[in-house]
N, C-alpha and C. Protein backbone atom coordinates (compact mmCIF):
# COMPACT_ATOMS: atom_id res chain seq x y z
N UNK A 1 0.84 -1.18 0.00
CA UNK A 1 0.00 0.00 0.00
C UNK A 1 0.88 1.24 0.00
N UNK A 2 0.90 2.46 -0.72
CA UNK A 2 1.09 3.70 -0.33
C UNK A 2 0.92 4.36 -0.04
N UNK A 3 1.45 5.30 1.22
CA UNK A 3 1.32 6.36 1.96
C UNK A 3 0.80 7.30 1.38
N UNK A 4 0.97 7.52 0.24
CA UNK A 4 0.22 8.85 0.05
C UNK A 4 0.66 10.56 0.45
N UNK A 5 1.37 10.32 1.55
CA UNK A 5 1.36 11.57 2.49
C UNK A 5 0.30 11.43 3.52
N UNK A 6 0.04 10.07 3.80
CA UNK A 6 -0.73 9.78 5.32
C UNK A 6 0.24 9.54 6.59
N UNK A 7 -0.50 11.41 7.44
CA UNK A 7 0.21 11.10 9.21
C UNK A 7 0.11 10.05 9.23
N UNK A 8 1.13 9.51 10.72
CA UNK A 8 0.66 8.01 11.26
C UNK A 8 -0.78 8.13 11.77
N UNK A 9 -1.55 8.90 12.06
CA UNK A 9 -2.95 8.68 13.02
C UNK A 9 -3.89 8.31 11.45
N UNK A 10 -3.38 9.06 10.51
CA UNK A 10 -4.60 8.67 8.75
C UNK A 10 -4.01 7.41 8.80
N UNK A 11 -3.02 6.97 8.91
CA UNK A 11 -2.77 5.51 8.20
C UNK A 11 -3.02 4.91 9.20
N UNK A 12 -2.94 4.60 10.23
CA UNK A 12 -3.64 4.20 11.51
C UNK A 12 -5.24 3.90 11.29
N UNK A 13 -5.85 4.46 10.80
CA UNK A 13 -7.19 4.53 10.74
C UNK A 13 -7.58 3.87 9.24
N UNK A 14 -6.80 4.32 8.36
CA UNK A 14 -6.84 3.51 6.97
C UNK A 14 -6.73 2.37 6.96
N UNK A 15 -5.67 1.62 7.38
CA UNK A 15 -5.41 -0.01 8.14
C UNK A 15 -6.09 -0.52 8.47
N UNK A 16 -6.54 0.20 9.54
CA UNK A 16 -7.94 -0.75 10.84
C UNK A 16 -8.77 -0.85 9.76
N UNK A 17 -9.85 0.28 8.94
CA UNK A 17 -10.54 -0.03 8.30
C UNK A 17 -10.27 -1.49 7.47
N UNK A 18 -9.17 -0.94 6.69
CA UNK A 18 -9.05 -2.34 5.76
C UNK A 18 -8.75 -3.65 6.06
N UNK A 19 -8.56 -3.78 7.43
CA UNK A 19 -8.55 -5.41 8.20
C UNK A 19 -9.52 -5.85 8.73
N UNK A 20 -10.45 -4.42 8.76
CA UNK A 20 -11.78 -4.51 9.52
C UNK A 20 -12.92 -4.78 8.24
N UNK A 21 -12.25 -4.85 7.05
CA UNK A 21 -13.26 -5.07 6.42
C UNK A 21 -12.89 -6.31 5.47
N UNK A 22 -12.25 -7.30 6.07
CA UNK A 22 -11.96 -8.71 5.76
C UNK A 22 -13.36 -9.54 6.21
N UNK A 23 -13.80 -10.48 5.55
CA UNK A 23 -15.00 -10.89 5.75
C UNK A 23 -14.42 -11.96 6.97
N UNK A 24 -15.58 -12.96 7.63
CA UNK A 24 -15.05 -13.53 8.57
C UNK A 24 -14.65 -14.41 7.59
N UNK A 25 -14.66 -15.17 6.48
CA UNK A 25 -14.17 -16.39 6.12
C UNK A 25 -12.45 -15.73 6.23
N UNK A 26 -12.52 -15.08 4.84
CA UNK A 26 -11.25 -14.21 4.77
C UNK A 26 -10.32 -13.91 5.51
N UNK A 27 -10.58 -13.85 7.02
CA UNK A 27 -9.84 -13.68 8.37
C UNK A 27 -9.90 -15.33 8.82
N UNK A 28 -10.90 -16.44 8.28
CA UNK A 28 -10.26 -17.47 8.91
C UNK A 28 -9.19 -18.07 7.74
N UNK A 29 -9.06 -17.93 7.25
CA UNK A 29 -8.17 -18.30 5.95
C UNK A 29 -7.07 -18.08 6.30
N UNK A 30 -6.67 -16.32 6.29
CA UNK A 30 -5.72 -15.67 6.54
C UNK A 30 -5.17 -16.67 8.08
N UNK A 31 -6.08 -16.62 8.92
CA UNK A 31 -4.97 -16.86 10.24
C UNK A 31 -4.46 -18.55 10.02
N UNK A 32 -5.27 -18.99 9.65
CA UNK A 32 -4.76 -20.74 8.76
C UNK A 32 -3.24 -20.83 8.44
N UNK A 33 -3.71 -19.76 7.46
CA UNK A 33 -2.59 -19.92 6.62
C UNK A 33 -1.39 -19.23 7.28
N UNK A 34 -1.56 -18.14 8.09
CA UNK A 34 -0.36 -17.59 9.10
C UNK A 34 0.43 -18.35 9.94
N UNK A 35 -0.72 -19.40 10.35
CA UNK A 35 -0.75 -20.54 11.53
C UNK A 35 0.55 -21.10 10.75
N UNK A 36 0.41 -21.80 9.63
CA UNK A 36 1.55 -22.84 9.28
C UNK A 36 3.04 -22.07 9.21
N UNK A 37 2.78 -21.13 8.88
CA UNK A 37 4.64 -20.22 8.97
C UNK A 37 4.91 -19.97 10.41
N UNK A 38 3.89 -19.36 11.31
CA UNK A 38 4.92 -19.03 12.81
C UNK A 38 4.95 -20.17 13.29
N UNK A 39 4.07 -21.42 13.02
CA UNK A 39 4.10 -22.49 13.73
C UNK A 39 5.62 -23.14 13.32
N UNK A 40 6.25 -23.41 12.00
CA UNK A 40 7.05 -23.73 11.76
C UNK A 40 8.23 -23.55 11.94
N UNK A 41 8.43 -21.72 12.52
CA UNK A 41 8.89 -20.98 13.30
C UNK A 41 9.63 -21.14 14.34
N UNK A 42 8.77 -21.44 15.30
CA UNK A 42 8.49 -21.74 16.71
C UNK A 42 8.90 -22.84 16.58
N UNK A 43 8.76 -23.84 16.05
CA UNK A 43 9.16 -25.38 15.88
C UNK A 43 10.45 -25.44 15.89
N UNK A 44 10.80 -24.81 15.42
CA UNK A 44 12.31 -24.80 14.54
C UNK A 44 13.30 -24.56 15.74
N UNK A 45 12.73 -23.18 15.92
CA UNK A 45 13.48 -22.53 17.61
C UNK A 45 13.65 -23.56 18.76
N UNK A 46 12.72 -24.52 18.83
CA UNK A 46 12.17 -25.17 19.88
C UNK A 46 11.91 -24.13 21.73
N UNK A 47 11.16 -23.00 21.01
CA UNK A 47 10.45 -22.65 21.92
C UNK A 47 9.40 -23.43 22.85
N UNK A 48 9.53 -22.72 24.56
CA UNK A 48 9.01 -22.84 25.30
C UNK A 48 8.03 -22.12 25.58
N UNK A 49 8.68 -20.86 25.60
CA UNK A 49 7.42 -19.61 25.98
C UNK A 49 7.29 -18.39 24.94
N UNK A 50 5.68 -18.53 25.00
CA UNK A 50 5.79 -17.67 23.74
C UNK A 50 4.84 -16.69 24.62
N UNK A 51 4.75 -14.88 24.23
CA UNK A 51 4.19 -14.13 24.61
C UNK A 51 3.44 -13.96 23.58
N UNK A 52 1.98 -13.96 23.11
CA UNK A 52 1.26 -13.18 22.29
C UNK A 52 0.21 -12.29 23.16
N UNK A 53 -0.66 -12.14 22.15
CA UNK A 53 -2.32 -11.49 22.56
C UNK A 53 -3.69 -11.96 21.80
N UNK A 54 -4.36 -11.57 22.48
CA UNK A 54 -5.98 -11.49 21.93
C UNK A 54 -6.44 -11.16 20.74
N UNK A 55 -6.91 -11.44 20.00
CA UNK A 55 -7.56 -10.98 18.45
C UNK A 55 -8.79 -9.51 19.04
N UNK A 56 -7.88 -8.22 18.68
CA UNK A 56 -9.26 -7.38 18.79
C UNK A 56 -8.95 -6.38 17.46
N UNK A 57 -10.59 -5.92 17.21
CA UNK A 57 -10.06 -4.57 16.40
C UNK A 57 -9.48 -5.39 15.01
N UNK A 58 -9.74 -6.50 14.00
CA UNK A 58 -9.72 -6.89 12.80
C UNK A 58 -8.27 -7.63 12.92
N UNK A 59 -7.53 -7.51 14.04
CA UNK A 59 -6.48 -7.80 14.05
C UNK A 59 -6.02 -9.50 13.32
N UNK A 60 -5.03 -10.31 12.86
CA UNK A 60 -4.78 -11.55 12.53
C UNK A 60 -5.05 -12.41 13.88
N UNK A 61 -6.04 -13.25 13.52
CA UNK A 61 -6.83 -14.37 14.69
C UNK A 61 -5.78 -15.05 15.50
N UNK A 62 -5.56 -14.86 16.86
CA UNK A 62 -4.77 -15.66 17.45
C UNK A 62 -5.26 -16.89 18.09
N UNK A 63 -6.48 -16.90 17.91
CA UNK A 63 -6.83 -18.17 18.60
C UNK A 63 -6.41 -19.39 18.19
N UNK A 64 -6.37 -19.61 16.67
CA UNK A 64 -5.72 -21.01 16.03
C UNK A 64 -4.12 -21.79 16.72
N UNK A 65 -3.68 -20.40 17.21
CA UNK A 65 -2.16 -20.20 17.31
C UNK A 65 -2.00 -20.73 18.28
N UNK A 66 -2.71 -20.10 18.88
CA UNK A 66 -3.14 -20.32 20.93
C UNK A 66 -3.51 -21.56 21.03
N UNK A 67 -4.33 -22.19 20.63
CA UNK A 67 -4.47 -23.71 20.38
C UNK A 67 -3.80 -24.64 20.07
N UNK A 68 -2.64 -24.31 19.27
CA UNK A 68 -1.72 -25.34 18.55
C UNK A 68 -1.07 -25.25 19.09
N UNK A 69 -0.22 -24.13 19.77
CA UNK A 69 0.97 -23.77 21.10
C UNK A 69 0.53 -24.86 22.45
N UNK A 70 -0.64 -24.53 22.89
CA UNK A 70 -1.10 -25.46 24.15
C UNK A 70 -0.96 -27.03 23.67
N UNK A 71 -1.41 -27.21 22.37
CA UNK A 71 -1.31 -29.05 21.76
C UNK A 71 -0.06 -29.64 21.96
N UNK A 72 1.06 -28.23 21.88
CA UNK A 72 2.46 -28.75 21.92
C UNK A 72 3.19 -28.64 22.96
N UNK A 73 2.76 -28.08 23.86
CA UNK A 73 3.05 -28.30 25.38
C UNK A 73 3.75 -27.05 25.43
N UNK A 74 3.21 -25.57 24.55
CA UNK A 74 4.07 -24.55 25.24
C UNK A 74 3.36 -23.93 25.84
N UNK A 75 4.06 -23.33 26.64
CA UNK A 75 3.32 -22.10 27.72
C UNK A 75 3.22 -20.56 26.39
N UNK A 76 2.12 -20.65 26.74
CA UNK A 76 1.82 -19.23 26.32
C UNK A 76 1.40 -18.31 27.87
N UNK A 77 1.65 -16.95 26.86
CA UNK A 77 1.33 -15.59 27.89
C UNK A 77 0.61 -14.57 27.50
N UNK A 78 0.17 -13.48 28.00
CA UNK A 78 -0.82 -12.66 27.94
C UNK A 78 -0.17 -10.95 28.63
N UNK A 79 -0.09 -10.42 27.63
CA UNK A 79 -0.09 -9.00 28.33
C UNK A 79 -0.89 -8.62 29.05
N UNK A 80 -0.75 -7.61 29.75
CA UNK A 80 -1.51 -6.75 30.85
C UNK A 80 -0.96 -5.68 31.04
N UNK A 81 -1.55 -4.17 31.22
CA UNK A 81 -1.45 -3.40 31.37
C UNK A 81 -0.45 -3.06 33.11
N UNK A 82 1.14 -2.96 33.21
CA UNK A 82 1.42 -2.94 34.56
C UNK A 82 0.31 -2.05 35.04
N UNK A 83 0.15 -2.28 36.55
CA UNK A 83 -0.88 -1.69 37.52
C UNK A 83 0.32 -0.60 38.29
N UNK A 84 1.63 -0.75 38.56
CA UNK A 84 2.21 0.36 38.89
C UNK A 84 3.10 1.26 38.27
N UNK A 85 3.40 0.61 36.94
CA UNK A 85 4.38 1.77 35.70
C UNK A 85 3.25 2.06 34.72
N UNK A 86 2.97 3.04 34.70
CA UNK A 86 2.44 3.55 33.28
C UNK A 86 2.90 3.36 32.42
N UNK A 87 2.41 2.84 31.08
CA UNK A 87 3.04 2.35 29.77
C UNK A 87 3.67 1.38 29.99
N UNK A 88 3.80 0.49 30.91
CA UNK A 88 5.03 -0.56 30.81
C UNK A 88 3.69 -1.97 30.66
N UNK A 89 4.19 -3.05 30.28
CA UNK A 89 3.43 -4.76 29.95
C UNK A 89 3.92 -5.36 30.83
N UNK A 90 2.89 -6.33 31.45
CA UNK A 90 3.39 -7.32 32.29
C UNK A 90 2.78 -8.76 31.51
N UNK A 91 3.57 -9.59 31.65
CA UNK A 91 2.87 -10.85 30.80
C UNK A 91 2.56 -11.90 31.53
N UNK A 92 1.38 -12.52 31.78
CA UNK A 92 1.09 -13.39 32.55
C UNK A 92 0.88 -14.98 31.76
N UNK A 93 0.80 -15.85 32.73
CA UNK A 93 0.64 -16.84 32.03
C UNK A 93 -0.65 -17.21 31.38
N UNK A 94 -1.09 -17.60 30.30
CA UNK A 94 -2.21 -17.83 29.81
C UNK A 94 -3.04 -19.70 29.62
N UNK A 95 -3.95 -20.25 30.19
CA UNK A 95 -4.16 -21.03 30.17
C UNK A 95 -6.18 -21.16 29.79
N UNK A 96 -6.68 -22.02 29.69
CA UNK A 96 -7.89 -22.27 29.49
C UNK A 96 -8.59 -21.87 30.68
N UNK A 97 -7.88 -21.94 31.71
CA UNK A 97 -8.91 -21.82 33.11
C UNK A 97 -8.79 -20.14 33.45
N UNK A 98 -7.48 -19.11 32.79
CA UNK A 98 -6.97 -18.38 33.22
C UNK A 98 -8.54 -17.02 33.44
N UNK A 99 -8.62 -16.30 34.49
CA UNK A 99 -9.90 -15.00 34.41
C UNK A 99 -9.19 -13.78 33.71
N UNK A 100 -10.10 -13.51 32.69
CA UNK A 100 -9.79 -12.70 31.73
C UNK A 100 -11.11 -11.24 31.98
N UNK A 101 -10.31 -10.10 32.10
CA UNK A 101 -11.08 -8.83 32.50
C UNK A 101 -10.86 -7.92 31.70
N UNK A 102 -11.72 -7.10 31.15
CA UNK A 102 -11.22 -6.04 30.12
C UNK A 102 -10.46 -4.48 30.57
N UNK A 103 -9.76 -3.88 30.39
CA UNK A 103 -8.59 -3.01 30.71
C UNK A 103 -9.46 -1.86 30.19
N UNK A 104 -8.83 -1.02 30.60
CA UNK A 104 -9.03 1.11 30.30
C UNK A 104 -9.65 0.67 28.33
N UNK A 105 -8.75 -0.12 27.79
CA UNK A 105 -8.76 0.34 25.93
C UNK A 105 -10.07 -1.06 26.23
N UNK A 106 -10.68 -1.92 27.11
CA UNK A 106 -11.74 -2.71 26.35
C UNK A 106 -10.58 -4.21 25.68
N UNK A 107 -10.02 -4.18 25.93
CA UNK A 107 -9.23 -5.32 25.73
C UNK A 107 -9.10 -6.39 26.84
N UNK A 108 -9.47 -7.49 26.57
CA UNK A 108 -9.27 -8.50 27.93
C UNK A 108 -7.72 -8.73 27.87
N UNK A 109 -7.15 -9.23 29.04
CA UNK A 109 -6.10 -9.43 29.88
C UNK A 109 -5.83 -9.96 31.34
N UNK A 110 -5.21 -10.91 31.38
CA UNK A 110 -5.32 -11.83 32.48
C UNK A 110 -5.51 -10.91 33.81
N UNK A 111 -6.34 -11.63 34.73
CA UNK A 111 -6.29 -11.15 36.09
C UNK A 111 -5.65 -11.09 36.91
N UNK A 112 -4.87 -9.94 37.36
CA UNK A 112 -3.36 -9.72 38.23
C UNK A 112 -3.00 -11.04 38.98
N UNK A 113 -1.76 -11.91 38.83
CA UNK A 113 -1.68 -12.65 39.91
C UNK A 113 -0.43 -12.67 39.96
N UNK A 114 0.23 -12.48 41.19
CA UNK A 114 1.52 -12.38 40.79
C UNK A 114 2.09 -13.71 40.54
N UNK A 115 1.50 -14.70 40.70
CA UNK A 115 2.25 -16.19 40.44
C UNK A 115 2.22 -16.62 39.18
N UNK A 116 1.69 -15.73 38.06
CA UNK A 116 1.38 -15.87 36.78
C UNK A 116 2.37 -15.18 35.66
N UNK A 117 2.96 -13.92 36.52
CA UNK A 117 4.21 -13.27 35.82
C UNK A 117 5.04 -13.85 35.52
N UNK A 118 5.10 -13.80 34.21
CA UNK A 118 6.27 -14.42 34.05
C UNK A 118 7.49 -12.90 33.11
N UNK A 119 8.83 -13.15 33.99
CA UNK A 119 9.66 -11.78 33.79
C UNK A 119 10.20 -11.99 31.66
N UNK A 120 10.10 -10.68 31.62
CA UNK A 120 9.81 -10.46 30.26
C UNK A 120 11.51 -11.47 29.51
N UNK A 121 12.63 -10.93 30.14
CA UNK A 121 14.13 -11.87 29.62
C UNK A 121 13.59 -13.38 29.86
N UNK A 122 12.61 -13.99 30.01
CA UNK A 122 12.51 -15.75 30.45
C UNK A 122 11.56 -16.34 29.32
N UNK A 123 11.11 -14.92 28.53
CA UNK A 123 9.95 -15.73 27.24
C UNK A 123 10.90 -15.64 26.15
N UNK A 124 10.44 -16.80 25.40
CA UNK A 124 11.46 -16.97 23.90
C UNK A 124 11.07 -15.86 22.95
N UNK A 125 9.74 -15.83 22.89
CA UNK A 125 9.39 -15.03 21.76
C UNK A 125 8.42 -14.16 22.17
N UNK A 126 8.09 -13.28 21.38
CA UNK A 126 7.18 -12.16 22.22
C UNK A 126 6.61 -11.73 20.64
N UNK A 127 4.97 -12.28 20.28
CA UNK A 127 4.52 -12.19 19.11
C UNK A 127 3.51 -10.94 19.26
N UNK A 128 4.31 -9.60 18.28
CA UNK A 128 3.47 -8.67 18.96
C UNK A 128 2.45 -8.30 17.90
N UNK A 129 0.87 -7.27 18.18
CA UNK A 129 0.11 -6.96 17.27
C UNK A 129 1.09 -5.98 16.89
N UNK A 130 0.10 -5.55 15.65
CA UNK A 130 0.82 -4.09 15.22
C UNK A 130 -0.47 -3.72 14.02
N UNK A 131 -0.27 -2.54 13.28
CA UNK A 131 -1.42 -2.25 12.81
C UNK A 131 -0.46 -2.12 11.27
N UNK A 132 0.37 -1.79 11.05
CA UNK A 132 1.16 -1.12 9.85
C UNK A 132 2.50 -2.05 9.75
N UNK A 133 3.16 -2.04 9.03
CA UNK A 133 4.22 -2.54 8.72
C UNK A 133 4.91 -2.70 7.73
N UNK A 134 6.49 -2.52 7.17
CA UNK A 134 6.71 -1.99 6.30
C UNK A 134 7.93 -2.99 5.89
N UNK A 135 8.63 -2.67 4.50
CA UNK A 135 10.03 -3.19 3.98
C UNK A 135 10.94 -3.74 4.74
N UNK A 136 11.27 -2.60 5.57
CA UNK A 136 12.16 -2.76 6.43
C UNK A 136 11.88 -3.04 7.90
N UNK A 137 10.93 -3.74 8.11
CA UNK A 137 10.60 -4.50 9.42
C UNK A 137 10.13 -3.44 10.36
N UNK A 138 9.96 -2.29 10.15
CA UNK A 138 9.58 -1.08 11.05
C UNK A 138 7.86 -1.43 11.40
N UNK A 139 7.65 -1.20 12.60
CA UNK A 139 6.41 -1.77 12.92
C UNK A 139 5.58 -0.50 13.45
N UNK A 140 3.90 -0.27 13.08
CA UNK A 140 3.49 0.84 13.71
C UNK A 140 2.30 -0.03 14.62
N UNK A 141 2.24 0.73 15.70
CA UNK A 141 1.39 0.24 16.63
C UNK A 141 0.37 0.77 17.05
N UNK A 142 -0.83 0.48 17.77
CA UNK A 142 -1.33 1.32 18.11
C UNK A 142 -1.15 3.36 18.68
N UNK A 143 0.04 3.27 19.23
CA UNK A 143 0.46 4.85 19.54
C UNK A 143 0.81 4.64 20.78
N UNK A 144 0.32 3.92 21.48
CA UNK A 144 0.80 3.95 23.04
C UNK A 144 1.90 3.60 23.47
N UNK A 145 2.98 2.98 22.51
CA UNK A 145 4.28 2.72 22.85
C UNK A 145 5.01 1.48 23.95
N UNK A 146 3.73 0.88 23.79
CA UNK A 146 3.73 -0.54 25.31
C UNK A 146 4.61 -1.31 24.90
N UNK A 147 4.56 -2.03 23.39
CA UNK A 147 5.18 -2.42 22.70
C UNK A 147 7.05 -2.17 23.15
N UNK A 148 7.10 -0.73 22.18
CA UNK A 148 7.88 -0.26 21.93
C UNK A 148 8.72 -0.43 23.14
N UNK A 149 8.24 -0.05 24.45
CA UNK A 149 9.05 0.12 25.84
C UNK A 149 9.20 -1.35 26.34
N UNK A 150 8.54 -2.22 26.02
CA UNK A 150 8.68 -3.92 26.43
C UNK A 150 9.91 -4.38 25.64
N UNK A 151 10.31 -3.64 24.85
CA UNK A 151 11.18 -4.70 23.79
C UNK A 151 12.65 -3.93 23.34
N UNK A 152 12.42 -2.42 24.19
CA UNK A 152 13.46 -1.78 24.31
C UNK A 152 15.07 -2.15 23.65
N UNK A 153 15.07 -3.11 24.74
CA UNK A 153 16.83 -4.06 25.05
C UNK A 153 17.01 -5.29 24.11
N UNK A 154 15.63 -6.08 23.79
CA UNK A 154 15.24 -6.95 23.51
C UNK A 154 16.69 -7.20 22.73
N UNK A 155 16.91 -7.21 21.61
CA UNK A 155 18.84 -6.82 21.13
C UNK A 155 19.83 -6.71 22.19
N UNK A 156 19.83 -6.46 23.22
CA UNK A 156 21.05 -6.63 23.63
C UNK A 156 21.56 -7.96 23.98
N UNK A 157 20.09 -8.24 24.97
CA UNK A 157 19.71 -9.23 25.84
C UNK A 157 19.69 -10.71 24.85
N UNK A 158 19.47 -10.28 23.66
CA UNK A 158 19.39 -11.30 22.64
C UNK A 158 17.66 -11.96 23.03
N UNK A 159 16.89 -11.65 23.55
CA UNK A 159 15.48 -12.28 24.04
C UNK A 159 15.08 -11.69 25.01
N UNK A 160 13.58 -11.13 24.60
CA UNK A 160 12.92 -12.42 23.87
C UNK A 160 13.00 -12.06 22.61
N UNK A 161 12.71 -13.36 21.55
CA UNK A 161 12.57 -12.78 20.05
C UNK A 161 11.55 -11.88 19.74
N UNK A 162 11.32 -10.48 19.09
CA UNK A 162 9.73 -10.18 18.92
C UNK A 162 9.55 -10.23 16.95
N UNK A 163 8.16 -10.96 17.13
CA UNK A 163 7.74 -11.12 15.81
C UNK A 163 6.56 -10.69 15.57
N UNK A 164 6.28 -9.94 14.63
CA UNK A 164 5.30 -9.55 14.18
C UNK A 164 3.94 -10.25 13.44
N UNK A 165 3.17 -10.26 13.42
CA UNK A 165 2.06 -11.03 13.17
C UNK A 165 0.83 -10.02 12.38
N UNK A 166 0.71 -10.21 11.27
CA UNK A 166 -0.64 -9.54 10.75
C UNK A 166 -1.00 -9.63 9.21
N UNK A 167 -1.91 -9.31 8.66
CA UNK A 167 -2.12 -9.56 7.59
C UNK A 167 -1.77 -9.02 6.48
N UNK A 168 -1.83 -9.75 5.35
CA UNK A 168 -0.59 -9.12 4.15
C UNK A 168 -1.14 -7.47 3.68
N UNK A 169 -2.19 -7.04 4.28
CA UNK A 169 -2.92 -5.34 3.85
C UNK A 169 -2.44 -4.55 5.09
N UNK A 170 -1.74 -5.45 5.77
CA UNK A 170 -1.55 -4.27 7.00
C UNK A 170 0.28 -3.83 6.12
N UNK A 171 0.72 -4.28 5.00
CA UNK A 171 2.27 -3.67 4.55
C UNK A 171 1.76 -2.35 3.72
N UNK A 172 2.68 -1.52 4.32
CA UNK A 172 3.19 -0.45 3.31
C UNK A 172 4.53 -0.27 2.93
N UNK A 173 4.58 0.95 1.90
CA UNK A 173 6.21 0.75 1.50
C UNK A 173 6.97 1.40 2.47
N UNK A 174 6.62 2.44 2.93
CA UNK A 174 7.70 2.77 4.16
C UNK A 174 7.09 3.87 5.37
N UNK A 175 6.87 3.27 6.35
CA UNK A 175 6.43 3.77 7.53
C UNK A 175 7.31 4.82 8.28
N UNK A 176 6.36 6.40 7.95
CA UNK A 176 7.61 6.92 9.21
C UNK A 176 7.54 6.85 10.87
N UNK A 177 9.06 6.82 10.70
CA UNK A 177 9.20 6.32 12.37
C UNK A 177 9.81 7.23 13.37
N UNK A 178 9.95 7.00 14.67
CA UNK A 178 10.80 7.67 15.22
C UNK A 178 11.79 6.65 16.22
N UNK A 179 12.77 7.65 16.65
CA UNK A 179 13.64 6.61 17.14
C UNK A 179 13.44 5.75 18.79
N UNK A 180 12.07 6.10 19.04
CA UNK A 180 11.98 4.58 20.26
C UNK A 180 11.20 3.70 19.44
N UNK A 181 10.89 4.08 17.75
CA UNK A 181 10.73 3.01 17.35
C UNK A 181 11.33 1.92 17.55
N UNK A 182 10.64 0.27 17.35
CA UNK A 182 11.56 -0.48 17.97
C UNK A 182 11.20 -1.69 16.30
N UNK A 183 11.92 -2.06 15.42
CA UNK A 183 11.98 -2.58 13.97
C UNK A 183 11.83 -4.02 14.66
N UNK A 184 11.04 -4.95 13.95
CA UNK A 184 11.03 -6.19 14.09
C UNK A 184 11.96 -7.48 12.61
N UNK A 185 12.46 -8.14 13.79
CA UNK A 185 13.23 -9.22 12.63
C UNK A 185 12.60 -10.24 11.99
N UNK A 186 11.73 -10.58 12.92
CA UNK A 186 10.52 -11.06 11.85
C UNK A 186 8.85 -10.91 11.62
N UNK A 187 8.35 -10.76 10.60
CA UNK A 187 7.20 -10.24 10.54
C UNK A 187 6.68 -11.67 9.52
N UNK A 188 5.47 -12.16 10.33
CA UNK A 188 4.50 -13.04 9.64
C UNK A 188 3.01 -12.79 9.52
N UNK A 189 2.30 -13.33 7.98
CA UNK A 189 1.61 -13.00 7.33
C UNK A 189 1.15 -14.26 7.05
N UNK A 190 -0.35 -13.84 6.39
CA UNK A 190 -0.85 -15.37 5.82
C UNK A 190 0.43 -15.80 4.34
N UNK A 191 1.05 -14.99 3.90
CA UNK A 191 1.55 -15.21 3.02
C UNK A 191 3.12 -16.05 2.80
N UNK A 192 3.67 -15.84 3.91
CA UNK A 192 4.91 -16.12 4.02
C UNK A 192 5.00 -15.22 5.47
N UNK A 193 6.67 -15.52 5.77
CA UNK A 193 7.41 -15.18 6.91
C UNK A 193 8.41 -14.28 6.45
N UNK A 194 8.36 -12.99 6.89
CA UNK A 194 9.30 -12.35 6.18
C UNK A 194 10.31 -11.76 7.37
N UNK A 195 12.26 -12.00 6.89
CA UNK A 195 13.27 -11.87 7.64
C UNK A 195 13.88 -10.49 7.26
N UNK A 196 14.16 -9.66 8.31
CA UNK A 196 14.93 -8.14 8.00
C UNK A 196 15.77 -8.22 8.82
N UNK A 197 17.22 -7.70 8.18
CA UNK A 197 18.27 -7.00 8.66
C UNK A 197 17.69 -5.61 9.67
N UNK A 198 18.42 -6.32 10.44
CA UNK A 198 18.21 -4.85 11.17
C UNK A 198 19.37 -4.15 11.77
């Protein structure tokens, strides 16, 4: 897609529309077919813990994902809004039994426990939403920067991995960024898995 000369808040809103207007088959297709690349992914790595999220807002369906992760005996996790840093993620563990409550944005997220945290350097991968995404692995997000501040170091530390997840209408040719932008090394699609230098 091209920018045009769309701020991030127009292309922000251009996006959502156009993921939001994937029919439901179309979105189960898409996450199918996403399913077999991160799954193969993840396989490969021989990950343990993977961090994702919830399908809201047209986003690529995580539930297929979430299902096939638990079949294979990994722990998945769940963001949450920290309750004492502003802007900062806490990731809890996610299971079938886990109580799920909706947050300030209307998004469910596990119910505070502290025996459920799990510290962000101990997950393999950290599969984040994003709304935009571009050539060069640059990722746009909602605006709130939760993302962005969770994954900071993520490079130094070498982990967790963060990968991007969404559908092949959420690419454009080049997203502007700024520098707490934080670029992802891999970004997957119903289409393929795509790897950037970063």
């Amino acid at each position: 897609m091209a920018l045009n000369g769309l701020n991030r808040a127009a292309l922000r809103k251009q996006i959502r529309l156009e993921r939001n207007s994937l029919t439901d088959t179309e979105q189960q297709q898409a996450s199918i077919a996403a399913l077999k690349h991160i799954l193969s992914e993840l396989m490969e790595r021989q990950v343990k813990r993977v961090a994702l999220y919830l399908t809201h807002d047209g986003e690529l369906a995580t539930a297929p994902l979430i299902a096939a992760l638990w079949q294979l005996g990994i722990h998945t996790y769940l963001p949450r809004l920290h309750p004492f840093n502003p802007g900062q993620l806490l990731f809890l563990h996610y299971s079938e039994s886990s109580i799920m409550l909706p947050n300030q944005f209307g998004i469910l997220e596990p119910k505070l426990d502290v025996r459920d945290v799990m510290p962000i350097d101990a997950l393999d991968v950290v599969i984040t939403p994003l709304v935009a995404f571009d050539s060069k692995g640059n990722r746009m997000g909602m605006g709130g920067g939760y993302y962005d501040r969770t994954l900071a170091n993520w490079s130094i530390h070498g982990k967790p991995l963060p990968m991007g997840y969404a559908h092949d209408c959420q690419k454009v040719e080049l997203l502007p960024c700024e520098h707490w932008d934080v670029p992802l090394p891999i970004i997957v699609t119903p289409s393929g898995l795509l790897r950037f230098k970063l």
